[in-house]
PDB file of N, CA and C in Angstrom:
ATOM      1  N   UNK A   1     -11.013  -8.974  -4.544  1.00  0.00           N
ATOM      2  CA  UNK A   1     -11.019  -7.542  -4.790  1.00  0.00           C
ATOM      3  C   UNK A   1      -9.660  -7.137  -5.364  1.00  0.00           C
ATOM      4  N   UNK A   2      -9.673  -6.204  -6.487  1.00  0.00           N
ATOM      5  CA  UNK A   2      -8.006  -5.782  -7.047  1.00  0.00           C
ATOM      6  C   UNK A   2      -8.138  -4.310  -6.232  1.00  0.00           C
ATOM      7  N   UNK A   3      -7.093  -4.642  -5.401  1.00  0.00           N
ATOM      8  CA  UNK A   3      -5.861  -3.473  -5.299  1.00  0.00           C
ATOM      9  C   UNK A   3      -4.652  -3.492  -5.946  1.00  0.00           C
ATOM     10  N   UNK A   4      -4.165  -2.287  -5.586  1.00  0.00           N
ATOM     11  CA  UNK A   4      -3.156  -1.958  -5.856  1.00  0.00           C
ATOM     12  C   UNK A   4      -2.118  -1.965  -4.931  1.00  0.00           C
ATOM     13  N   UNK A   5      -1.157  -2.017  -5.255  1.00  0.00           N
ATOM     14  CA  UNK A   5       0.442  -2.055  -4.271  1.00  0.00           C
ATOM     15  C   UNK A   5       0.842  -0.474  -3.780  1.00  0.00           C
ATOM     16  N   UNK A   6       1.020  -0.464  -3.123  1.00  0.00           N
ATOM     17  CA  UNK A   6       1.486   1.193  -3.312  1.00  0.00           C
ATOM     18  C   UNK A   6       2.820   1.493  -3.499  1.00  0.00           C
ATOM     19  N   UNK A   7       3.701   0.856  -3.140  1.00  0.00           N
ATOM     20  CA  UNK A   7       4.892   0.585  -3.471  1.00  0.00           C
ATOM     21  C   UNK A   7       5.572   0.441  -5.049  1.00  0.00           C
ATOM     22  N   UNK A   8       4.927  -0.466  -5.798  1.00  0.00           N
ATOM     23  CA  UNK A   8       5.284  -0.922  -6.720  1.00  0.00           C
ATOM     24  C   UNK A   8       4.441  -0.756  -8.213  1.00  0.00           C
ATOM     25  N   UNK A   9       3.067  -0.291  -7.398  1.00  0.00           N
ATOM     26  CA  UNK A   9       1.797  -0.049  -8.049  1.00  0.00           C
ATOM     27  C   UNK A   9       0.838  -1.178  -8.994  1.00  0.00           C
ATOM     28  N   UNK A  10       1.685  -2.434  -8.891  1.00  0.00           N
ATOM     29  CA  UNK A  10       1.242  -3.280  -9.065  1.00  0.00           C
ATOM     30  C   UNK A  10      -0.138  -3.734  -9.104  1.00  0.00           C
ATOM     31  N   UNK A  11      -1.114  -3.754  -9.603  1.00  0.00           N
ATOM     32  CA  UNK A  11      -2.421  -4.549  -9.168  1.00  0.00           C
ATOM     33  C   UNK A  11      -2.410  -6.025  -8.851  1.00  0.00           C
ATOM     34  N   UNK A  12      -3.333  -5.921  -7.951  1.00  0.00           N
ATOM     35  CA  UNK A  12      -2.803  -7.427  -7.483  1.00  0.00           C
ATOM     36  C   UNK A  12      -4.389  -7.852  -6.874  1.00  0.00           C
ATOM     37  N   UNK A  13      -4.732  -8.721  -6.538  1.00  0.00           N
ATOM     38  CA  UNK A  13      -6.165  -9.277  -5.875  1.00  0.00           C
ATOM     39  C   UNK A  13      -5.830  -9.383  -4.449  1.00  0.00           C
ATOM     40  N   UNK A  14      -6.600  -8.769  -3.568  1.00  0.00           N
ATOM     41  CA  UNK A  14      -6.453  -8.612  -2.222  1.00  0.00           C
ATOM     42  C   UNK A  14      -6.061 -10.340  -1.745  1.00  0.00           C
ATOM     43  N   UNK A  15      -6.643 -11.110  -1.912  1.00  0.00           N
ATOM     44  CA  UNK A  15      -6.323 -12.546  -1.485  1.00  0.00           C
ATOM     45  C   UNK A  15      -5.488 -13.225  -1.686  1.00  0.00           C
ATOM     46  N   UNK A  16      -4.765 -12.938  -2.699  1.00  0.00           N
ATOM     47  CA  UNK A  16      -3.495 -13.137  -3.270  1.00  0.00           C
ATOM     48  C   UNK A  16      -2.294 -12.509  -3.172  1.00  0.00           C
ATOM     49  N   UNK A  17      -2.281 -11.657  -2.328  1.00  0.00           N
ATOM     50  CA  UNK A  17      -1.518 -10.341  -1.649  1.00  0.00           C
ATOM     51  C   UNK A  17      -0.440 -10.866  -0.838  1.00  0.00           C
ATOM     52  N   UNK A  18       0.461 -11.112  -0.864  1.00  0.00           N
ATOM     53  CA  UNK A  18       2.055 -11.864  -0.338  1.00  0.00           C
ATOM     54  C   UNK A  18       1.838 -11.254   1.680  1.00  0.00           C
ATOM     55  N   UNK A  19       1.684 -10.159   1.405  1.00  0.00           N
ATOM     56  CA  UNK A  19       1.417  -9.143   2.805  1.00  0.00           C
ATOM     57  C   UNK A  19       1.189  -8.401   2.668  1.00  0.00           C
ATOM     58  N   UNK A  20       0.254  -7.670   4.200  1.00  0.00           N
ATOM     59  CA  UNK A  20      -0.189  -6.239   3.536  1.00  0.00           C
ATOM     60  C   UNK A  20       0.266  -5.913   5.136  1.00  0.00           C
ATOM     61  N   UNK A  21      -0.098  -4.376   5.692  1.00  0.00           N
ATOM     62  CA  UNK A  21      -0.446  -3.407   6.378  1.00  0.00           C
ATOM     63  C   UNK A  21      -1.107  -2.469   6.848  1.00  0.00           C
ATOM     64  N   UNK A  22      -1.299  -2.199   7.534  1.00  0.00           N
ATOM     65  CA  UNK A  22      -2.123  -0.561   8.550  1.00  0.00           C
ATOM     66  C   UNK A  22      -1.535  -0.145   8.508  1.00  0.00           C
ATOM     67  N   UNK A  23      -2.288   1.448   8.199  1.00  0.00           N
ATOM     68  CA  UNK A  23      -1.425   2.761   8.587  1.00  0.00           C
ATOM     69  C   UNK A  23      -2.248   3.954   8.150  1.00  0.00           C
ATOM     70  N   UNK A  24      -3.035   4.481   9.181  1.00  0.00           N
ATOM     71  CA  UNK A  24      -4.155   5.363   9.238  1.00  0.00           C
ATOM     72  C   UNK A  24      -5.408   4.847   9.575  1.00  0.00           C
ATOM     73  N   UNK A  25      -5.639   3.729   9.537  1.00  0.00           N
ATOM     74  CA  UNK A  25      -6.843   3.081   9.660  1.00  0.00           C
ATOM     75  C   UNK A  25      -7.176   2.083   8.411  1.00  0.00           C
ATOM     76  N   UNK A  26      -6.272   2.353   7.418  1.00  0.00           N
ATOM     77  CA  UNK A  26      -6.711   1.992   6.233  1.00  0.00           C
ATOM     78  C   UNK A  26      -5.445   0.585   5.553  1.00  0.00           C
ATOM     79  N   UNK A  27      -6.106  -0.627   5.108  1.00  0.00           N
ATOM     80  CA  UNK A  27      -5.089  -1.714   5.209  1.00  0.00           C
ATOM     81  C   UNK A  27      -4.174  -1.499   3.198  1.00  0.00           C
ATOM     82  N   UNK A  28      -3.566  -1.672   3.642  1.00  0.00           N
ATOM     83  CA  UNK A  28      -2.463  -1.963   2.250  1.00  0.00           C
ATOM     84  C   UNK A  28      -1.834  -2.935   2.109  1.00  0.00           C
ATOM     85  N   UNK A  29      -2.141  -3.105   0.622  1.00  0.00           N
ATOM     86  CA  UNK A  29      -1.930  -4.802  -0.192  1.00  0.00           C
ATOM     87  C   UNK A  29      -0.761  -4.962  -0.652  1.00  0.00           C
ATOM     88  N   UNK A  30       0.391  -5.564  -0.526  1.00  0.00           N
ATOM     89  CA  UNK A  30       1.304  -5.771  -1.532  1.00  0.00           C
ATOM     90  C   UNK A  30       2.105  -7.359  -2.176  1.00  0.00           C
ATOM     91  N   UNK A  31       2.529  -6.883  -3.265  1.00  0.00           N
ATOM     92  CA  UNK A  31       2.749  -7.988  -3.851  1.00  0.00           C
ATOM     93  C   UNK A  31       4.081  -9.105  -3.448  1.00  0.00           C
ATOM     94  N   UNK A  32       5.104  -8.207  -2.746  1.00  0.00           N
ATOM     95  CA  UNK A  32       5.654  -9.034  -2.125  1.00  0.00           C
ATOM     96  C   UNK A  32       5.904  -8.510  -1.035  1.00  0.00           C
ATOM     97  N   UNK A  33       7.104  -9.003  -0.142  1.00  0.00           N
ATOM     98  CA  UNK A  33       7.822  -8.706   0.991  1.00  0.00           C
ATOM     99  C   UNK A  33       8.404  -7.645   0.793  1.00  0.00           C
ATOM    100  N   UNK A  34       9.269  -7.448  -0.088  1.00  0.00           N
ATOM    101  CA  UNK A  34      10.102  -6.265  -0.394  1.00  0.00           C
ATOM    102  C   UNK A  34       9.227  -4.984  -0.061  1.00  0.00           C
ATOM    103  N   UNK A  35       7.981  -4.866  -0.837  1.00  0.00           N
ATOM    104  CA  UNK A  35       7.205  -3.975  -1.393  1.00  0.00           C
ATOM    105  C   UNK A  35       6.708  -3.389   0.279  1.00  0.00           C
ATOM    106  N   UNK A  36       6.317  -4.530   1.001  1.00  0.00           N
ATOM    107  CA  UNK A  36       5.563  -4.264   2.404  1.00  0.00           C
ATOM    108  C   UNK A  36       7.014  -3.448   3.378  1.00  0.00           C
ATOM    109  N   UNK A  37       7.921  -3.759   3.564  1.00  0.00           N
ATOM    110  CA  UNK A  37       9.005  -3.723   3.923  1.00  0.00           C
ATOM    111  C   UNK A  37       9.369  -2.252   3.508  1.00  0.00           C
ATOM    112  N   UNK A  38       9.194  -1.706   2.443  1.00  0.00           N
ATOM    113  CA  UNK A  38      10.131  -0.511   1.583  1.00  0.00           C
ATOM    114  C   UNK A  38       8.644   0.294   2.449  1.00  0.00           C
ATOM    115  N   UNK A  39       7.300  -0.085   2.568  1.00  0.00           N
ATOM    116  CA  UNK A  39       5.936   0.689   2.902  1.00  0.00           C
ATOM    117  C   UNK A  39       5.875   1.076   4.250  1.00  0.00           C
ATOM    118  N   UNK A  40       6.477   0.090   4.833  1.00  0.00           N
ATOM    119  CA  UNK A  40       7.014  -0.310   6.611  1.00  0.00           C
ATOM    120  C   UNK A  40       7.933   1.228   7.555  1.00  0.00           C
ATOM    121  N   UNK A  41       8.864   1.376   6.358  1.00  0.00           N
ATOM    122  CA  UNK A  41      10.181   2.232   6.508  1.00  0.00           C
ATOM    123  C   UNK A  41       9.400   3.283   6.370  1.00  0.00           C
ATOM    124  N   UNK A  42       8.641   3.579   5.548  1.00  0.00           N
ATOM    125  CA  UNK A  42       8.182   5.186   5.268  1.00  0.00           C
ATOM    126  C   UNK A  42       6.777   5.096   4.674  1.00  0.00           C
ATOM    127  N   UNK A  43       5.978   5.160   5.148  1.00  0.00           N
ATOM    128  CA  UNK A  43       4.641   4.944   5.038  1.00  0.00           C
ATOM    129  C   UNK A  43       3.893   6.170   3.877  1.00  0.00           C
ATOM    130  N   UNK A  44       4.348   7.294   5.024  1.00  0.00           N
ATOM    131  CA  UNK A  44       3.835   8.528   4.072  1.00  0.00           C
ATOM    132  C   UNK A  44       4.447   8.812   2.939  1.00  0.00           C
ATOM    133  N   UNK A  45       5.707   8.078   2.371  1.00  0.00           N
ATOM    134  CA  UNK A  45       6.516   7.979   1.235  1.00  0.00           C
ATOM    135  C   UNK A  45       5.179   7.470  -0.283  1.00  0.00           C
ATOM    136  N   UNK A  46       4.408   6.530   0.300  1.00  0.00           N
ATOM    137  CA  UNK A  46       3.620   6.036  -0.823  1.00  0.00           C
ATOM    138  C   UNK A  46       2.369   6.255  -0.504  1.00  0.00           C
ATOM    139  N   UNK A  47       1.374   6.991   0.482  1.00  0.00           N
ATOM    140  CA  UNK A  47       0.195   7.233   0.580  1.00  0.00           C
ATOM    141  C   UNK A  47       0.057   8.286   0.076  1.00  0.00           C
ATOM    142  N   UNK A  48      -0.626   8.968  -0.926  1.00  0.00           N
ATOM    143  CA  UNK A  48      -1.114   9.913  -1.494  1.00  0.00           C
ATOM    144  C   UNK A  48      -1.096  10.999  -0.177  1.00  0.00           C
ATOM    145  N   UNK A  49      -0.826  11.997  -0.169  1.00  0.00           N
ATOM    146  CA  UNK A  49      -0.752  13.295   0.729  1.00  0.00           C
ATOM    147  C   UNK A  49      -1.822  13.964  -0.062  1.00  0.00           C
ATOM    148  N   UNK A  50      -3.381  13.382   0.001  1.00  0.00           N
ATOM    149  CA  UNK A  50      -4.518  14.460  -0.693  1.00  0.00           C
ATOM    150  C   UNK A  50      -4.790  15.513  -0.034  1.00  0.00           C
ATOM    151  N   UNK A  51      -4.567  16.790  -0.057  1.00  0.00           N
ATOM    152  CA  UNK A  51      -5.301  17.966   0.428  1.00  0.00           C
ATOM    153  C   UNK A  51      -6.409  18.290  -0.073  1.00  0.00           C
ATOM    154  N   UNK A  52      -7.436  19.023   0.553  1.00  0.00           N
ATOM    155  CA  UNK A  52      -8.818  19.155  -0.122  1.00  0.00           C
ATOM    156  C   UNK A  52      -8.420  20.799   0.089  1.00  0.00           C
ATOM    157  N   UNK A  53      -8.650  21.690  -1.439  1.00  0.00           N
ATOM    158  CA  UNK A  53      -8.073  22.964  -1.461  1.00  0.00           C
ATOM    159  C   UNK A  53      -9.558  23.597  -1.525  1.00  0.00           C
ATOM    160  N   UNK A  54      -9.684  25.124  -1.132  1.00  0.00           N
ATOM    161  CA  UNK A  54     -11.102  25.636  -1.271  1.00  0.00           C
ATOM    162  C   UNK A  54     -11.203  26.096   0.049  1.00  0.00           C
TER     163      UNK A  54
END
């Protein structure tokens, strides 16, 4: 499956993914250590903050 990094935005194939993480319920892929690490420190820094307006 291709995800994306959120960190780096990288696409990358989930299986091939260096490390990933939780955080909300929902797992995140990244391409390296760095990337998981920088995601680690501040989570809500790279998860989309979607509001639903209306």
């Amino acid at each position: 499956m291709r995800v994306t990094d959120p960190v780096c935005k990288m696409e990358i194939d989930s299986k091939e993914a260096t490390a990933q993480s939780e955080y909300q319920g929902q797992t995140y892929y990244f391409c390296s250590t760095g990337c998981k690490k920088a995601f680690d420190e501040d989570p809500a820094k790279y998860v989309g903050n979607q509001h639903e307006h209306g």
